[in-house]
PDB file of N, CA and C in Angstrom:
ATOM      1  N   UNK A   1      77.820  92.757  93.987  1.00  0.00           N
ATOM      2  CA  UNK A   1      78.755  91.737  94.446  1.00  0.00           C
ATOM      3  C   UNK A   1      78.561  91.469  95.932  1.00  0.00           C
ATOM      4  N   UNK A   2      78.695  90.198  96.400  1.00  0.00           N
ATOM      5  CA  UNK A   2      78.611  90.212  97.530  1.00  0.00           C
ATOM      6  C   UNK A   2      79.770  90.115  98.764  1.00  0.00           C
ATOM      7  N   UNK A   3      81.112  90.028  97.773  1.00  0.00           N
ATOM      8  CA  UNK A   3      82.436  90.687  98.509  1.00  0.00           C
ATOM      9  C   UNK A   3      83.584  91.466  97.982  1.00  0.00           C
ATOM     10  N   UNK A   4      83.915  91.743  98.411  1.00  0.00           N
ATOM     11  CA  UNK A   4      85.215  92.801  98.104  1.00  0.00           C
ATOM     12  C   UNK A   4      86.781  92.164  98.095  1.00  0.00           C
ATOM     13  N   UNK A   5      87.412  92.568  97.163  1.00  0.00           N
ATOM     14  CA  UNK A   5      88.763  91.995  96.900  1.00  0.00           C
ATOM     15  C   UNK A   5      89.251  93.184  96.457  1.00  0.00           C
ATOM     16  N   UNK A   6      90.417  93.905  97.314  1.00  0.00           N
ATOM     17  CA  UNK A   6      90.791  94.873  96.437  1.00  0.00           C
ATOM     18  C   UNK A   6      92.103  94.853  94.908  1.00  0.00           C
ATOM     19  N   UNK A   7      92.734  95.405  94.580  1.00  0.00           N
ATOM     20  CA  UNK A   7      93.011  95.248  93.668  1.00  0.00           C
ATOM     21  C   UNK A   7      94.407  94.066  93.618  1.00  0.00           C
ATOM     22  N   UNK A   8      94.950  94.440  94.874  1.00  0.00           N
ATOM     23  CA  UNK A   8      96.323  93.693  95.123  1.00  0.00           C
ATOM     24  C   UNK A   8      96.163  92.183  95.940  1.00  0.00           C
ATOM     25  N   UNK A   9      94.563  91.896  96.302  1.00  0.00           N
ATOM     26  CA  UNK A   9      94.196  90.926  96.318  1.00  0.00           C
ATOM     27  C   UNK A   9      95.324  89.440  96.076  1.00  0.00           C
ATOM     28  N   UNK A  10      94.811  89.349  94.892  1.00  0.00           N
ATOM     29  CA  UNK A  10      95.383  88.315  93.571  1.00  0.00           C
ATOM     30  C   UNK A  10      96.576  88.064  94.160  1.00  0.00           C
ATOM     31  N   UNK A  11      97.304  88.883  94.021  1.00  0.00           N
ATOM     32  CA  UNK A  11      98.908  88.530  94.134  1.00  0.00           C
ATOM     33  C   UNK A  11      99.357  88.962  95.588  1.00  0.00           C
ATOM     34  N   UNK A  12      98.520  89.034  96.550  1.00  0.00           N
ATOM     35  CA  UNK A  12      98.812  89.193  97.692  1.00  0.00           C
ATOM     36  C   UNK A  12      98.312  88.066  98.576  1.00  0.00           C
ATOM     37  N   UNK A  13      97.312  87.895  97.894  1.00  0.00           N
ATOM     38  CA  UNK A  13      96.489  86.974  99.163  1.00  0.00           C
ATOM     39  C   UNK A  13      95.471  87.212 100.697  1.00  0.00           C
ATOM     40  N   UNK A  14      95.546  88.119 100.947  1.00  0.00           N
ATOM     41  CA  UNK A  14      95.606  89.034 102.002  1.00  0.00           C
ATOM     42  C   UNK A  14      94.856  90.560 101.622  1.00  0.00           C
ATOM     43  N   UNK A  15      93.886  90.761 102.691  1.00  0.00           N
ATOM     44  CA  UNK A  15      93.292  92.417 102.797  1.00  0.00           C
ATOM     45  C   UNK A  15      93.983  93.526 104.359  1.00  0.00           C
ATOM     46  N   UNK A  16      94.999  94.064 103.543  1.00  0.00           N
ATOM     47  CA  UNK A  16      95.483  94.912 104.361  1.00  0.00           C
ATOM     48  C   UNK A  16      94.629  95.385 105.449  1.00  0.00           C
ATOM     49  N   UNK A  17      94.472  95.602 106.494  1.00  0.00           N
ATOM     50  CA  UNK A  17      93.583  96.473 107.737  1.00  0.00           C
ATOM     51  C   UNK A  17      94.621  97.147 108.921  1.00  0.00           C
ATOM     52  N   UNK A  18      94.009  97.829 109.315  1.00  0.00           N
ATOM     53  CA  UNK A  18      94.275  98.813 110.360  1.00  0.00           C
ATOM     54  C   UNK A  18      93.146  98.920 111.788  1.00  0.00           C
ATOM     55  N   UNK A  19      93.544  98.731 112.656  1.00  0.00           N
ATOM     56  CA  UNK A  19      92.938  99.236 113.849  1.00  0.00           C
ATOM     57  C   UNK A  19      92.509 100.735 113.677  1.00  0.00           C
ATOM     58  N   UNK A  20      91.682 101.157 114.408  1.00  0.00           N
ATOM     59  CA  UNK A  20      91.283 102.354 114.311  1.00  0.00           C
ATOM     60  C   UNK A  20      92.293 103.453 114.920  1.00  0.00           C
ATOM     61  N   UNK A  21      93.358 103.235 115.633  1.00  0.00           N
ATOM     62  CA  UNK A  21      94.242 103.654 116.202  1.00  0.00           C
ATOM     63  C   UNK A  21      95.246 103.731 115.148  1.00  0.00           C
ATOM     64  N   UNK A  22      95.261 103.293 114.549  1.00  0.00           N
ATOM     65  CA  UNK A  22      96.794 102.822 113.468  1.00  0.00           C
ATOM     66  C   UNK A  22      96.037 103.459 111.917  1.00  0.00           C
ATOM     67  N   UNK A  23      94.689 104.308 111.681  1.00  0.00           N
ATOM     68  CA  UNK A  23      94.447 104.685 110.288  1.00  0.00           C
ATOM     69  C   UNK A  23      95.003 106.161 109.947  1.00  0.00           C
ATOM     70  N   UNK A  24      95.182 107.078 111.008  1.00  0.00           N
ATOM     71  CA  UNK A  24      95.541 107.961 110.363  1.00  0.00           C
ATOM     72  C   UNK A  24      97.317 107.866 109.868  1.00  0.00           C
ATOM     73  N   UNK A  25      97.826 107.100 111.022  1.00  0.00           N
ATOM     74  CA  UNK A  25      99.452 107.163 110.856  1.00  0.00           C
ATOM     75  C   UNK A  25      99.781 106.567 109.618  1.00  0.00           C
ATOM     76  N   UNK A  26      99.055 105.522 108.725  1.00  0.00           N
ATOM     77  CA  UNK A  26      98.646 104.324 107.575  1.00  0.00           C
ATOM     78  C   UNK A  26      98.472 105.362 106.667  1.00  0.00           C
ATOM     79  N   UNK A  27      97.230 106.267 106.524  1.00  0.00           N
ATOM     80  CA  UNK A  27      96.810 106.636 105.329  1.00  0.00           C
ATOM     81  C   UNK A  27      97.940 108.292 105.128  1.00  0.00           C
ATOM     82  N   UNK A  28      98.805 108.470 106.225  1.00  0.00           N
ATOM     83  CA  UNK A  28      99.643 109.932 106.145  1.00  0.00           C
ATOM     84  C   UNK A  28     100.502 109.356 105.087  1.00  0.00           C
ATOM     85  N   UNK A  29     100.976 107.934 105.698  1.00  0.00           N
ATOM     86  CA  UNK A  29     102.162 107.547 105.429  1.00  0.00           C
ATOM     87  C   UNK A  29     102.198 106.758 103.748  1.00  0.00           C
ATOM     88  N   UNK A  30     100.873 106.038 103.431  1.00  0.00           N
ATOM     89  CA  UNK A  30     100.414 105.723 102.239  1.00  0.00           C
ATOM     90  C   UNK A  30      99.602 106.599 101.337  1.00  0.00           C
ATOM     91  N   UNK A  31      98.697 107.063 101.699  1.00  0.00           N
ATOM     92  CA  UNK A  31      97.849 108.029 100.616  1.00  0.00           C
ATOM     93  C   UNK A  31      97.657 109.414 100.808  1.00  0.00           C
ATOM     94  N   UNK A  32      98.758 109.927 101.375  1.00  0.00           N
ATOM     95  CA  UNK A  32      98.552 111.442 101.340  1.00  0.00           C
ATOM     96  C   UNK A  32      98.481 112.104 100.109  1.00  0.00           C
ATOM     97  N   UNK A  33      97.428 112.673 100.806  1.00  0.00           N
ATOM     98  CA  UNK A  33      96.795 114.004  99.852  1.00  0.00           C
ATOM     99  C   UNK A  33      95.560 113.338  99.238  1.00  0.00           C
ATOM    100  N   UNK A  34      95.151 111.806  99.202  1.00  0.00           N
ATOM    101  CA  UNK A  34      94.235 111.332  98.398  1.00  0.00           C
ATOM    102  C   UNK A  34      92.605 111.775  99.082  1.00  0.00           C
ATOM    103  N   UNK A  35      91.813 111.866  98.415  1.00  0.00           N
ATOM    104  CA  UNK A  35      90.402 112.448  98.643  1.00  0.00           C
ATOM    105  C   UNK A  35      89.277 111.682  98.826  1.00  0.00           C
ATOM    106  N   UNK A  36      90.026 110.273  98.110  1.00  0.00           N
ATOM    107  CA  UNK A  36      88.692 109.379  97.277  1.00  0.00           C
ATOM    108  C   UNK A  36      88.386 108.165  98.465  1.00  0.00           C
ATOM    109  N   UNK A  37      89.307 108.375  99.563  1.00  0.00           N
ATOM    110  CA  UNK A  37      89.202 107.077 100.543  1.00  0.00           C
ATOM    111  C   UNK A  37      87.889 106.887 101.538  1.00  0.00           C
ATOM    112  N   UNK A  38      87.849 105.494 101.536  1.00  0.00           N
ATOM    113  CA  UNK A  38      86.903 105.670 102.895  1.00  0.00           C
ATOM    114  C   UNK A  38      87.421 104.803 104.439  1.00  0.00           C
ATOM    115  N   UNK A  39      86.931 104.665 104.820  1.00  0.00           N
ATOM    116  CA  UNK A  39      86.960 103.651 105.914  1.00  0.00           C
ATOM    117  C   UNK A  39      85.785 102.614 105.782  1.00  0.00           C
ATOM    118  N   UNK A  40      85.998 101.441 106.073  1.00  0.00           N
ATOM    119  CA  UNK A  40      84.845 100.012 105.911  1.00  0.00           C
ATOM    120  C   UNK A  40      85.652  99.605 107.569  1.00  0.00           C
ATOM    121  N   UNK A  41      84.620  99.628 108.147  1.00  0.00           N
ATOM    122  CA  UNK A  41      84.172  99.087 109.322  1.00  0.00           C
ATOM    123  C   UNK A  41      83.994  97.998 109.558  1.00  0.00           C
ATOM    124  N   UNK A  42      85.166  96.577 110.151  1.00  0.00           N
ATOM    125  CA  UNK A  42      84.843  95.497 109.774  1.00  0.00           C
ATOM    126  C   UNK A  42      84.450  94.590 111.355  1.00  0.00           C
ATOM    127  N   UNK A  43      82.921  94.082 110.863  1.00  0.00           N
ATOM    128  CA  UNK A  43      82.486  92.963 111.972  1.00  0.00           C
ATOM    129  C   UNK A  43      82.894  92.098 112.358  1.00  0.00           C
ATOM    130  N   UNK A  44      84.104  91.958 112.922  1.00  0.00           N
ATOM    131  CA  UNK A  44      84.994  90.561 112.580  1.00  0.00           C
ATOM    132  C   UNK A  44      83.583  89.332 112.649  1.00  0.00           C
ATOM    133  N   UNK A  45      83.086  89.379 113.887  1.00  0.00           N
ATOM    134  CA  UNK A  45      82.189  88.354 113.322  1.00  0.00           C
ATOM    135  C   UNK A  45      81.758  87.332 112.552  1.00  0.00           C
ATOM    136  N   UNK A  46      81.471  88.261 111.786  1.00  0.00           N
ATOM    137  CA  UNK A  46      80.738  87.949 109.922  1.00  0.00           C
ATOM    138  C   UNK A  46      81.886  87.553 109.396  1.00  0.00           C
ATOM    139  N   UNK A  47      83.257  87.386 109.560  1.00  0.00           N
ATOM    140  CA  UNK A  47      84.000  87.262 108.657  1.00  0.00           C
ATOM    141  C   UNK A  47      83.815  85.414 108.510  1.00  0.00           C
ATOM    142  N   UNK A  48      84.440  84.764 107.321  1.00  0.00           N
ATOM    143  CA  UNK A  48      84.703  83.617 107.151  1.00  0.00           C
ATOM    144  C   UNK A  48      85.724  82.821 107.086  1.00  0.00           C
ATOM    145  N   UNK A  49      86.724  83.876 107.144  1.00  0.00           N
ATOM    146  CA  UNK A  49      88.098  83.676 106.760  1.00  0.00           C
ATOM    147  C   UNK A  49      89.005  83.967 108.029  1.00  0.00           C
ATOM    148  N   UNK A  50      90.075  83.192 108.259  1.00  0.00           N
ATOM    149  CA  UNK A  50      90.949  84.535 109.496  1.00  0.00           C
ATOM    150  C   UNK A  50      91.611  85.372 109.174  1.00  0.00           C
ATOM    151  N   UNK A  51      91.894  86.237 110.607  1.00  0.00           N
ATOM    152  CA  UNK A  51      92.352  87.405 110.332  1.00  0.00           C
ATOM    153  C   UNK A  51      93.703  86.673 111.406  1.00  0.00           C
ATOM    154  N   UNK A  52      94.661  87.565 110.562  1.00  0.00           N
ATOM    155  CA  UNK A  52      96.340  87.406 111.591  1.00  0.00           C
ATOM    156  C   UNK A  52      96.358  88.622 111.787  1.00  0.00           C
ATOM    157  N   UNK A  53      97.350  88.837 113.115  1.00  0.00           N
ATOM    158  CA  UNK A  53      97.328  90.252 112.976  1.00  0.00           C
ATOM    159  C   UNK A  53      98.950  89.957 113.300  1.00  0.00           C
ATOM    160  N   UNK A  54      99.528  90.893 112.478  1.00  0.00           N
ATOM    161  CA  UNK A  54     100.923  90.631 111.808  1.00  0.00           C
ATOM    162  C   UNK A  54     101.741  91.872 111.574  1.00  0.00           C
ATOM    163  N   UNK A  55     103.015  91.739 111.245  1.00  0.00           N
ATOM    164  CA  UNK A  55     103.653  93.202 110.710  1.00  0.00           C
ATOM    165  C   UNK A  55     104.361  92.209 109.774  1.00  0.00           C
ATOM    166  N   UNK A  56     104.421  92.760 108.433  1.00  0.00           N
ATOM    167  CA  UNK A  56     104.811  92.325 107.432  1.00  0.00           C
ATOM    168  C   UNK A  56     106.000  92.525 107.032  1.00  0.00           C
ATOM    169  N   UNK A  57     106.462  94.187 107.123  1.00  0.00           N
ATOM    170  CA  UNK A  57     107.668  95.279 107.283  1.00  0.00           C
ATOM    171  C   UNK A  57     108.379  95.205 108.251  1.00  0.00           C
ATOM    172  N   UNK A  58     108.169  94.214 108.989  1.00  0.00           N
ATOM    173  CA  UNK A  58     109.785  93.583 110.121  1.00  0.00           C
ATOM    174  C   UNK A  58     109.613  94.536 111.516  1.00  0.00           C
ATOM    175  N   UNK A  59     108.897  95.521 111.398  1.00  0.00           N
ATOM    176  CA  UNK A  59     107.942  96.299 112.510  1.00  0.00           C
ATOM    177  C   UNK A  59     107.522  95.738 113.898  1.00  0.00           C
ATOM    178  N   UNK A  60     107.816  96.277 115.177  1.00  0.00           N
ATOM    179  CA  UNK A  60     106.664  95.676 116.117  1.00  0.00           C
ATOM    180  C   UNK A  60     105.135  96.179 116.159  1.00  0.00           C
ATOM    181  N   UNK A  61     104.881  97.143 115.893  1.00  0.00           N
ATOM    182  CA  UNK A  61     103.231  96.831 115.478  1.00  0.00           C
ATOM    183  C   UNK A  61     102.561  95.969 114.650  1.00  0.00           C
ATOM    184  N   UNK A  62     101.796  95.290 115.144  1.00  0.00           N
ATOM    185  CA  UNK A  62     100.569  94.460 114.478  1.00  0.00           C
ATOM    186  C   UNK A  62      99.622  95.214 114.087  1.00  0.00           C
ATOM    187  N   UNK A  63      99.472  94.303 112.508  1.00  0.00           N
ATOM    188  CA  UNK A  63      98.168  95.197 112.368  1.00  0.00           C
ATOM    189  C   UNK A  63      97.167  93.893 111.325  1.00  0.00           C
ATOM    190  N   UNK A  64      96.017  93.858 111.544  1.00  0.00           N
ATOM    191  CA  UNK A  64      95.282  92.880 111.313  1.00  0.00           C
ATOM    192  C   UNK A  64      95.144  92.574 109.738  1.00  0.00           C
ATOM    193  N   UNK A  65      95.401  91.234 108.811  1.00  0.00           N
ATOM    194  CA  UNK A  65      95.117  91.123 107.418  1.00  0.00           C
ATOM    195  C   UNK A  65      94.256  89.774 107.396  1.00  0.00           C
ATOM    196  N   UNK A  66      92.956  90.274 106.351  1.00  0.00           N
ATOM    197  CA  UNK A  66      92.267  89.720 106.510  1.00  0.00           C
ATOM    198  C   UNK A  66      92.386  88.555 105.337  1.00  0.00           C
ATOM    199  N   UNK A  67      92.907  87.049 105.497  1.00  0.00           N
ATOM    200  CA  UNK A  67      93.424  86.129 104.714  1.00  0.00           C
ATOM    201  C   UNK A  67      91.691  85.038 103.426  1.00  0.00           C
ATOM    202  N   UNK A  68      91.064  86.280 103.217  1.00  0.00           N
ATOM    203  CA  UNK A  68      90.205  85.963 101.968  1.00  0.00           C
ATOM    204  C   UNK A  68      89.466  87.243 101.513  1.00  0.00           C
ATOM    205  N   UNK A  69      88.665  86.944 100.813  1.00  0.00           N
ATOM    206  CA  UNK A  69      87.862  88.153 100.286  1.00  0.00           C
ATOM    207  C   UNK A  69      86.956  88.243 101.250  1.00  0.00           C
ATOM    208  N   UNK A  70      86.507  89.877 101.636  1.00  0.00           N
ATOM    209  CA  UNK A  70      86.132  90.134 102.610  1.00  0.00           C
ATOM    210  C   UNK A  70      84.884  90.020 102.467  1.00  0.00           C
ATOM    211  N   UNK A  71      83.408  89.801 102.640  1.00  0.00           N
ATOM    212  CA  UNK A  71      82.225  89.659 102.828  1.00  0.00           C
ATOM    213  C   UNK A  71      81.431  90.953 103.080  1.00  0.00           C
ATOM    214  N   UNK A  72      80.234  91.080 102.190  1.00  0.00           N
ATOM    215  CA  UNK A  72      79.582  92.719 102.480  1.00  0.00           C
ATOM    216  C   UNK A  72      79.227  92.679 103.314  1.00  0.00           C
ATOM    217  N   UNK A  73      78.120  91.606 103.840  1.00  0.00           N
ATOM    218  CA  UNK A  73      77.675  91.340 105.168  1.00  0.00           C
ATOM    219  C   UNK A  73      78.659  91.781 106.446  1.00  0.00           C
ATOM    220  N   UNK A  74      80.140  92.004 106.020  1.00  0.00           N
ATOM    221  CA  UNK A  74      80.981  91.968 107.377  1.00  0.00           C
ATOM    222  C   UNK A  74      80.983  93.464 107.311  1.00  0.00           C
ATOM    223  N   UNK A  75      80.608  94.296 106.666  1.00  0.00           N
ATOM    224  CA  UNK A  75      80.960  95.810 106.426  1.00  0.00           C
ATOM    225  C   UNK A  75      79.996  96.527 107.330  1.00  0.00           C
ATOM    226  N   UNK A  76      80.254  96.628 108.871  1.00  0.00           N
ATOM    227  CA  UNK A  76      78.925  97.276 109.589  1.00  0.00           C
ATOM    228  C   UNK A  76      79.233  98.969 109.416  1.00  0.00           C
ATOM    229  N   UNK A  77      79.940  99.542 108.666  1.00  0.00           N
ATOM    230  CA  UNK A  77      79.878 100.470 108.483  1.00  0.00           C
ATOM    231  C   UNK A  77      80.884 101.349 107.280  1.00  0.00           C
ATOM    232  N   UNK A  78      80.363 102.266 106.652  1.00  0.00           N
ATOM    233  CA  UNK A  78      81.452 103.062 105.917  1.00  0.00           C
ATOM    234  C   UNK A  78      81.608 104.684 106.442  1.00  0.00           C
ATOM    235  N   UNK A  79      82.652 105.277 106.017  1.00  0.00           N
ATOM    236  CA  UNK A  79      83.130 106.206 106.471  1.00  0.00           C
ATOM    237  C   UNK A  79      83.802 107.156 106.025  1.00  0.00           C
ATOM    238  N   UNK A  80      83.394 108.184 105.158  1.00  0.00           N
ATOM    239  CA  UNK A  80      84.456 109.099 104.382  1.00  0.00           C
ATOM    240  C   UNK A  80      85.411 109.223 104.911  1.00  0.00           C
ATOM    241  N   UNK A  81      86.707 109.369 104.093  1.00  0.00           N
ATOM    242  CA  UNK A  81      88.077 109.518 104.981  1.00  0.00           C
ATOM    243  C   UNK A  81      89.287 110.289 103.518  1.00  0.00           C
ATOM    244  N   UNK A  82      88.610 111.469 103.476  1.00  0.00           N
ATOM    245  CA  UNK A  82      89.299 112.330 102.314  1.00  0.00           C
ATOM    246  C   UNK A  82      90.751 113.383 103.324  1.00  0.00           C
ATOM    247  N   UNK A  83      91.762 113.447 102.679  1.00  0.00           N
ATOM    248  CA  UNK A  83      92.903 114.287 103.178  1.00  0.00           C
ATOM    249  C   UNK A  83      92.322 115.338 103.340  1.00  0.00           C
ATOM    250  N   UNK A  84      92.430 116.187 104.404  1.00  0.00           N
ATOM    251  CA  UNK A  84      92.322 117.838 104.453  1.00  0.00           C
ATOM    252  C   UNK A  84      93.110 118.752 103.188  1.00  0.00           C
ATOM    253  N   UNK A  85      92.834 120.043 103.240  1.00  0.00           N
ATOM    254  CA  UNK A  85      93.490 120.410 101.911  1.00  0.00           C
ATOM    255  C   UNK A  85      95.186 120.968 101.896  1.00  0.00           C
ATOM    256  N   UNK A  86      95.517 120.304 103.424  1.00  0.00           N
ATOM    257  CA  UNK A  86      97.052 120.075 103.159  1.00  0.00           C
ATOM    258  C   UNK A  86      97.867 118.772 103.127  1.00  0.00           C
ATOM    259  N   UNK A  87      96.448 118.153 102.397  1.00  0.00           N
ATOM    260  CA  UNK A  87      96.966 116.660 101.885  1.00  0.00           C
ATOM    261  C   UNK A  87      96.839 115.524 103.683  1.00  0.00           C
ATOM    262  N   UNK A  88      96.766 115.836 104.390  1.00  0.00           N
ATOM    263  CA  UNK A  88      96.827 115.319 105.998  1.00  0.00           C
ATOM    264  C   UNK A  88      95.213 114.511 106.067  1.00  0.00           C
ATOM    265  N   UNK A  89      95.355 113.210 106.801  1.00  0.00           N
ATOM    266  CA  UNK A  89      94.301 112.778 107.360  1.00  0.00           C
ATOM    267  C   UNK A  89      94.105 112.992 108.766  1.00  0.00           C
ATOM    268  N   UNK A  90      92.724 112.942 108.999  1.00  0.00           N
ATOM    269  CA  UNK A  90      92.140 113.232 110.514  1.00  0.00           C
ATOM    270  C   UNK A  90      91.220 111.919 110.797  1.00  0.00           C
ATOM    271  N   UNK A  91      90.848 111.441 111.798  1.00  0.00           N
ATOM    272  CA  UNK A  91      90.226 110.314 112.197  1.00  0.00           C
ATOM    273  C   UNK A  91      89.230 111.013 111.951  1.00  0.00           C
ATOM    274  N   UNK A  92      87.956 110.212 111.275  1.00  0.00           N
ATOM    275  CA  UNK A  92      86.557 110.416 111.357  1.00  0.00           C
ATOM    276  C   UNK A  92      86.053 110.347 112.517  1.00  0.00           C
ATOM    277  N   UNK A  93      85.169 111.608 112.845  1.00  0.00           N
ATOM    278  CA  UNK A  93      84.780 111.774 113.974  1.00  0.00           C
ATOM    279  C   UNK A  93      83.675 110.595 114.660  1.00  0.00           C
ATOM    280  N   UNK A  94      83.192 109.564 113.518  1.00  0.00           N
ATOM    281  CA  UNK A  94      82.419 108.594 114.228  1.00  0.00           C
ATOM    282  C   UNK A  94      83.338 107.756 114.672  1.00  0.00           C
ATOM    283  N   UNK A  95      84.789 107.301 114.658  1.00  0.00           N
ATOM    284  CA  UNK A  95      85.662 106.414 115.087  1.00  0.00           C
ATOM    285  C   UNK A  95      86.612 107.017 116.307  1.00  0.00           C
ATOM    286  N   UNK A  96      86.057 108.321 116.460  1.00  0.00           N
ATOM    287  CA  UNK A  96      86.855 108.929 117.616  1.00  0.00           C
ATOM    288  C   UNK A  96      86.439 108.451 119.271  1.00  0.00           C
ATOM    289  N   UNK A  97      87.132 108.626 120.416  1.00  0.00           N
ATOM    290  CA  UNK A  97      86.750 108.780 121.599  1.00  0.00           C
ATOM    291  C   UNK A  97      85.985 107.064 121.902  1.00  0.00           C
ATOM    292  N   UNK A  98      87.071 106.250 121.871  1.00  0.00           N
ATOM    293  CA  UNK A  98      86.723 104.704 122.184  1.00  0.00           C
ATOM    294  C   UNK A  98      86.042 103.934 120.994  1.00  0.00           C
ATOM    295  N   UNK A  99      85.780 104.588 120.006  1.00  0.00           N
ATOM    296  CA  UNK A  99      84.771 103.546 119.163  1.00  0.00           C
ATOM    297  C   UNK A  99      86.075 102.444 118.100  1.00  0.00           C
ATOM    298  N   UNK A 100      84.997 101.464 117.551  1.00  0.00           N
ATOM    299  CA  UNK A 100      86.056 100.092 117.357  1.00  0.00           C
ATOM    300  C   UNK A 100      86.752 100.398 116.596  1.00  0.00           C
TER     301      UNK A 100
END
């Protein structure tokens, strides 16, 4: 395939994202304990579509949704991102110390 839609797509409209600053507090608070996650690294660039960056949950943090299906070409990188074995996420060490 040459893009990605995840499952809530359809009836959302919208691809949830996170700053690299905002993934571990996201995935504690949504997928703890899950193993199977990764991180996709997105080029805004490459994208075709815009991105808003928004809080949906009435929140003052923004956090970026990407308003079409996202493009492989835009994926400059992936990134295991499995819970430790007390269910807790840690930033991948390639996204640590300034990186995007």
């Amino acid at each position: 395939e040459t893009e990605y839609r995840p499952a809530a797509f359809d009836a959302e409209g919208f691809i949830h994202c996170s700053h690299a600053h905002q993934l571990v507090a996201v995935a504690n608070r949504r997928f703890r304990g899950r193993r199977d996650l990764v991180v996709l690294e997105i080029d805004r660039s490459r994208l075709t579509c815009r991105v808003v960056e928004e809080n949906l949950e009435g929140g003052r943090e923004l956090f970026p949704h990407i308003y079409g299906p996202l493009p492989r070409a835009a994926i400059a990188a992936t990134h295991p991102f499995p819970s430790d074995e007390a269910g807790e996420f840690r930033l991948p060490s390639a996204l640590r110390d300034g990186a995007p």
